[in-house]
N, C-alpha and C. Protein backbone atom coordinates (compact mmCIF):
# COMPACT_ATOMS: atom_id res chain seq x y z
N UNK A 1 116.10 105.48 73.81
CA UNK A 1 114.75 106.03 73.96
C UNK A 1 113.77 105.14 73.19
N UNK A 2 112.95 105.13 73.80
CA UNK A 2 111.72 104.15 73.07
C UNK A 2 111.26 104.96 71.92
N UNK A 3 110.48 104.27 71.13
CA UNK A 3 110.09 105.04 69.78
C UNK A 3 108.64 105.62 70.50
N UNK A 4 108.38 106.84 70.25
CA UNK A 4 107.30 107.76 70.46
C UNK A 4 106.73 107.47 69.55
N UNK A 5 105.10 107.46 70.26
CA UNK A 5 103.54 107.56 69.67
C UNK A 5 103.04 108.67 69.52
N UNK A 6 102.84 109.77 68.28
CA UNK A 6 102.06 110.92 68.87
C UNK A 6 100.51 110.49 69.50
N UNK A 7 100.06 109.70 68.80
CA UNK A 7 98.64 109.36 69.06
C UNK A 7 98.58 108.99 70.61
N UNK A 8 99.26 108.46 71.24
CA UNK A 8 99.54 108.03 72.98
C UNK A 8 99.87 109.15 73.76
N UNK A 9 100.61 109.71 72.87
CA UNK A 9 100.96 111.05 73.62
C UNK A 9 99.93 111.80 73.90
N UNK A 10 99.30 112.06 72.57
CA UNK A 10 97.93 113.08 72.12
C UNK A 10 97.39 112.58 73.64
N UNK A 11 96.71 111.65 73.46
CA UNK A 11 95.66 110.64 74.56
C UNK A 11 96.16 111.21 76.17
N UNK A 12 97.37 110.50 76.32
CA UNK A 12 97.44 110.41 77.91
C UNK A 12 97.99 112.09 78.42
N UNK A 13 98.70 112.81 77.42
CA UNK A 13 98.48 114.66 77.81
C UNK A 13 97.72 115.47 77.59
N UNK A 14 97.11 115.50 76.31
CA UNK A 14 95.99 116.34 76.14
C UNK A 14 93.88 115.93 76.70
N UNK A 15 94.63 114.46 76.55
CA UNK A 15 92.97 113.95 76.45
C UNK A 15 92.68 113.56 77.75
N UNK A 16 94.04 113.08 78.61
CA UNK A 16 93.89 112.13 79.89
C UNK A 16 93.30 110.85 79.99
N UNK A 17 93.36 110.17 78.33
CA UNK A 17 93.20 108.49 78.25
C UNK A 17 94.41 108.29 78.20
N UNK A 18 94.20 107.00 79.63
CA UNK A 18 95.24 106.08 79.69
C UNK A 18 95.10 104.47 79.23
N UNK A 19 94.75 104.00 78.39
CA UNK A 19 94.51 102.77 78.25
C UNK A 19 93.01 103.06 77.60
N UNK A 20 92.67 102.45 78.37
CA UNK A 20 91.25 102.58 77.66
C UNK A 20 89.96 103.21 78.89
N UNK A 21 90.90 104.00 80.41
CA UNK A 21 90.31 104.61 81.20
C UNK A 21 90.43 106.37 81.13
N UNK A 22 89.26 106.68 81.48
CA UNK A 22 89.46 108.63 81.31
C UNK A 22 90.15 108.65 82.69
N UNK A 23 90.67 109.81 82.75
CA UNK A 23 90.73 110.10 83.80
C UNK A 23 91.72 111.52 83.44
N UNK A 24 92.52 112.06 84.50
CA UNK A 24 93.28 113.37 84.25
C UNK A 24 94.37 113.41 83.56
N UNK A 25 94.38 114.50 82.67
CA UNK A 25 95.59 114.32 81.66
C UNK A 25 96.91 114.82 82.83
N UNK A 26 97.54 113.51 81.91
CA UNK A 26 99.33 113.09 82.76
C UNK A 26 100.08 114.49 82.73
N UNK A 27 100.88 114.69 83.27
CA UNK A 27 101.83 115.65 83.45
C UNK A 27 103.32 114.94 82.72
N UNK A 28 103.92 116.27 82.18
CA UNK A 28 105.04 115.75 81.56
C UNK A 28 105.93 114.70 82.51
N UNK A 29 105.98 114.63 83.44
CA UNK A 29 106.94 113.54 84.50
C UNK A 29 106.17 112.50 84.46
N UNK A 30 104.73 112.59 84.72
CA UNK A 30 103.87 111.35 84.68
C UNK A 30 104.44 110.45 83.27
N UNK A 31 104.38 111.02 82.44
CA UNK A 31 104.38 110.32 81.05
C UNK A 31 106.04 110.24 80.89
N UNK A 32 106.80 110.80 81.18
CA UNK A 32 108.40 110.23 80.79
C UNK A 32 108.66 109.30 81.84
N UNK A 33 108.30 109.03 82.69
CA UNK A 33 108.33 108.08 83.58
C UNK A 33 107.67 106.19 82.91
N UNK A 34 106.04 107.21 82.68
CA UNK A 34 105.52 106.15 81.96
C UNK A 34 106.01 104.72 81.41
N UNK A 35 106.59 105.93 79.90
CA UNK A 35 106.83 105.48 78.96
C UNK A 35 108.62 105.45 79.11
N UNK A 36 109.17 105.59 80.08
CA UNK A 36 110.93 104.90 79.86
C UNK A 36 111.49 105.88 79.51
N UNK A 37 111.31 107.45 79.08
CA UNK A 37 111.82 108.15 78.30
C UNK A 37 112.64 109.08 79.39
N UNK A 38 113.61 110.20 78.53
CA UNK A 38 113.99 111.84 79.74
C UNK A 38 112.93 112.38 79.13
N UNK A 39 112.57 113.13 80.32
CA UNK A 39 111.81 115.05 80.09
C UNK A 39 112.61 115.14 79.28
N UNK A 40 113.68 115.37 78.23
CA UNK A 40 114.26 116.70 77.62
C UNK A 40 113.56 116.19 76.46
N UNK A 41 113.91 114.39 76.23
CA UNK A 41 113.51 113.69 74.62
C UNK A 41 111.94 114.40 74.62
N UNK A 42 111.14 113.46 75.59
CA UNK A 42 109.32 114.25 75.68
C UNK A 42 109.27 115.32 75.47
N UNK A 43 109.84 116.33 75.78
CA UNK A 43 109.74 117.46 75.41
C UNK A 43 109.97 117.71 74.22
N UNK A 44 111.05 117.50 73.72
CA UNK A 44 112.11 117.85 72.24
C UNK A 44 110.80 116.94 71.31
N UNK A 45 109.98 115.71 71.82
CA UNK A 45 109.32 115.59 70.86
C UNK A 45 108.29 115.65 70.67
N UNK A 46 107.39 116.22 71.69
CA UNK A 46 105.99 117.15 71.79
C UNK A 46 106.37 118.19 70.95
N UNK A 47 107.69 119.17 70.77
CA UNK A 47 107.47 120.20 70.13
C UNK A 47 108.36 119.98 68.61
N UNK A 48 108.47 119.07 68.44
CA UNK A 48 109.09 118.63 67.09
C UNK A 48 107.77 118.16 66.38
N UNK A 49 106.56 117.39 67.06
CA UNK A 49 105.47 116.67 66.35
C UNK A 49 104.35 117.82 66.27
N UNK A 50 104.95 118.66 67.20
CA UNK A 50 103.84 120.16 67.19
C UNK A 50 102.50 119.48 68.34
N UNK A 51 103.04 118.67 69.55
CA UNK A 51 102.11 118.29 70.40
C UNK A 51 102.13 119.00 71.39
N UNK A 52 103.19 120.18 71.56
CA UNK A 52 103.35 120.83 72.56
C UNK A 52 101.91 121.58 73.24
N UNK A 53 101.48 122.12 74.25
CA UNK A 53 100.49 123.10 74.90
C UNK A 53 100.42 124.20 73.54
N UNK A 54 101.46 124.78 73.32
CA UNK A 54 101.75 126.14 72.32
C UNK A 54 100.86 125.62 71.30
N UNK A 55 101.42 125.01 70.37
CA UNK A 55 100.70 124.43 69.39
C UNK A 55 99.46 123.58 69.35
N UNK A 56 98.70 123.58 70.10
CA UNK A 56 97.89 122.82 70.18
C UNK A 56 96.48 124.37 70.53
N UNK A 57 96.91 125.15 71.32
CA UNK A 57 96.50 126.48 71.73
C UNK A 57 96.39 127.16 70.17
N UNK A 58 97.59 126.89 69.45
CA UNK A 58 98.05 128.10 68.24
C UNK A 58 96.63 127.35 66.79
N UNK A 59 96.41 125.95 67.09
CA UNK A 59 95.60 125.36 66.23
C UNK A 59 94.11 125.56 66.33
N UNK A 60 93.71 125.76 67.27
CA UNK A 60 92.22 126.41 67.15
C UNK A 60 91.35 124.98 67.86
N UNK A 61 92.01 123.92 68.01
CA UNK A 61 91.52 122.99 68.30
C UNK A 61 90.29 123.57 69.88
N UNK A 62 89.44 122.92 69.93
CA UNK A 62 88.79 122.91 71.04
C UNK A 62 89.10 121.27 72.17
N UNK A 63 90.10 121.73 72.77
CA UNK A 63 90.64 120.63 73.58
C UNK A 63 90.25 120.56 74.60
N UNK A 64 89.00 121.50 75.53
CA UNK A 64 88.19 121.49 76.53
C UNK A 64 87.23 120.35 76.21
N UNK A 65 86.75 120.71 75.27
CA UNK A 65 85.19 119.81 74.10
C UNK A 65 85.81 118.27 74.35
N UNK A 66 86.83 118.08 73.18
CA UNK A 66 87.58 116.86 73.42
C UNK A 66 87.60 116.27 74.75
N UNK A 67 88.12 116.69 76.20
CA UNK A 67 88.10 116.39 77.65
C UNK A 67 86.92 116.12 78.15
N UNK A 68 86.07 116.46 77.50
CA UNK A 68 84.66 116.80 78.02
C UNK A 68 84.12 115.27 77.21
N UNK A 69 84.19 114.99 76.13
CA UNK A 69 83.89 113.91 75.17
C UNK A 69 84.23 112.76 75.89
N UNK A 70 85.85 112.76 75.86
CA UNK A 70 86.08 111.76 77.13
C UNK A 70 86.19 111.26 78.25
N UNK A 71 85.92 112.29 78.63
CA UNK A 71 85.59 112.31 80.37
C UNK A 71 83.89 111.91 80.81
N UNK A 72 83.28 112.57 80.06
CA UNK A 72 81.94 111.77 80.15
C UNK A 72 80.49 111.12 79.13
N UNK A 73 81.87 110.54 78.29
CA UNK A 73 81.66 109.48 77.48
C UNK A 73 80.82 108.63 78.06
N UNK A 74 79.15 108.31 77.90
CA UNK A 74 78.59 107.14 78.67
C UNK A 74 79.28 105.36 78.42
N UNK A 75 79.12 104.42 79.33
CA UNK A 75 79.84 103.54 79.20
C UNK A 75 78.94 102.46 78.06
N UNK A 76 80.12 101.65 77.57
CA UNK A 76 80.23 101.27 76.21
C UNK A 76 81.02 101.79 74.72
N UNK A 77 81.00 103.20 75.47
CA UNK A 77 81.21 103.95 74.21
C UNK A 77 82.93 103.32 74.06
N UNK A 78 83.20 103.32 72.61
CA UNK A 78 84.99 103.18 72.41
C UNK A 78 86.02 104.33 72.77
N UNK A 79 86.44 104.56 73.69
CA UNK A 79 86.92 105.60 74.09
C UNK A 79 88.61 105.89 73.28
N UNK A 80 89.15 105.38 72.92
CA UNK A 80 90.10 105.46 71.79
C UNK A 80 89.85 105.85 70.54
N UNK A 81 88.41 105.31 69.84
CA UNK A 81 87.76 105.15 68.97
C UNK A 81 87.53 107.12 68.89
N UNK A 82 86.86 107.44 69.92
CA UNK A 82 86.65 108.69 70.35
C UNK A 82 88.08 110.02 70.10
N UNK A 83 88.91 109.35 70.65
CA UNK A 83 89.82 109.99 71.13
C UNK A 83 90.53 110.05 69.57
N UNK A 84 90.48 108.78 68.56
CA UNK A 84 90.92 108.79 67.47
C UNK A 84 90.41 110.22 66.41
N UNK A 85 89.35 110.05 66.97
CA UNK A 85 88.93 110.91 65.95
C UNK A 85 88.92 112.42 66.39
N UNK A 86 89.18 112.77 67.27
CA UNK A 86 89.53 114.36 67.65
C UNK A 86 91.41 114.58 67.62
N UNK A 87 92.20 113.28 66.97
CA UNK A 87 93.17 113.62 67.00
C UNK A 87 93.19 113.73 65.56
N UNK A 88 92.25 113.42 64.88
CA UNK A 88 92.57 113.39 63.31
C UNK A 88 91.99 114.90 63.23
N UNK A 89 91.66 115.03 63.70
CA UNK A 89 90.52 117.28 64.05
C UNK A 89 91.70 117.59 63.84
N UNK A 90 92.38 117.25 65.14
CA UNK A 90 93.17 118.60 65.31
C UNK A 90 94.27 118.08 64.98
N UNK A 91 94.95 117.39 64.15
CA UNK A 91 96.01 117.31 62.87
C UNK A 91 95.36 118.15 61.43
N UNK A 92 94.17 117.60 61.34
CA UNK A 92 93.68 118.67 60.42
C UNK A 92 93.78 120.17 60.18
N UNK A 93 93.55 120.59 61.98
CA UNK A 93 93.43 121.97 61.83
C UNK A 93 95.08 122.47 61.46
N UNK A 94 95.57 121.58 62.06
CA UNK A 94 97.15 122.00 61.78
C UNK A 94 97.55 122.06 60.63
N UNK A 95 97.14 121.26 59.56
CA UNK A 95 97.60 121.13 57.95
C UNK A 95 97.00 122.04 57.61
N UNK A 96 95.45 122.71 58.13
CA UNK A 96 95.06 124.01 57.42
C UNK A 96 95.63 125.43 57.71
N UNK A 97 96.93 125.49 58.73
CA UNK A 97 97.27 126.76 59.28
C UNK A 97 98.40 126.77 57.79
């Protein structure tokens, strides 16, 4: 298995950045495909890093807002840059539960 990114993960499932384009967040097959991996590892490590849907719902995060940030981000803007910083949010909110 390749070594997992949460931050890539964060991006291309929750946020729907792929690279440095918005577009719709990947589906678990989209992304184990992706990235070389099984559904069971992606899975086992969305909910081991606490990236799962559950936890991400259970954190208070506003992950609509976030979609919305990057989805119509005017152009120029750093869209990683963006995306960086709503993943450091909502790791935060998680260290405060």
């Amino acid at each position: 298995m390749n070594k997992l990114n949460e931050f890539e993960l964060f991006c291309l499932y929750h946020l729907g950045l792929v690279g440095t384009q918005a577009g719709i967040p990947l589906n678990l097959n989209q992304i184990a495909q992706r990235l070389n991996v099984s559904l069971d590892d992606l899975d086992a490590f969305l909910s081991q890093t606490r990236l799962d849907p559950q936890s991400v719902l259970n954190s208070g995060f506003d992950l609509v807002g976030a979609q919305m940030d990057i989805q119509l981000a005017p152009k120029g803007i750093h869209l990683e840059s963006v995306a960086r910083r709503h993943f450091e949010e909502f790791r935060s909110l998680q260290q405060a539960d």
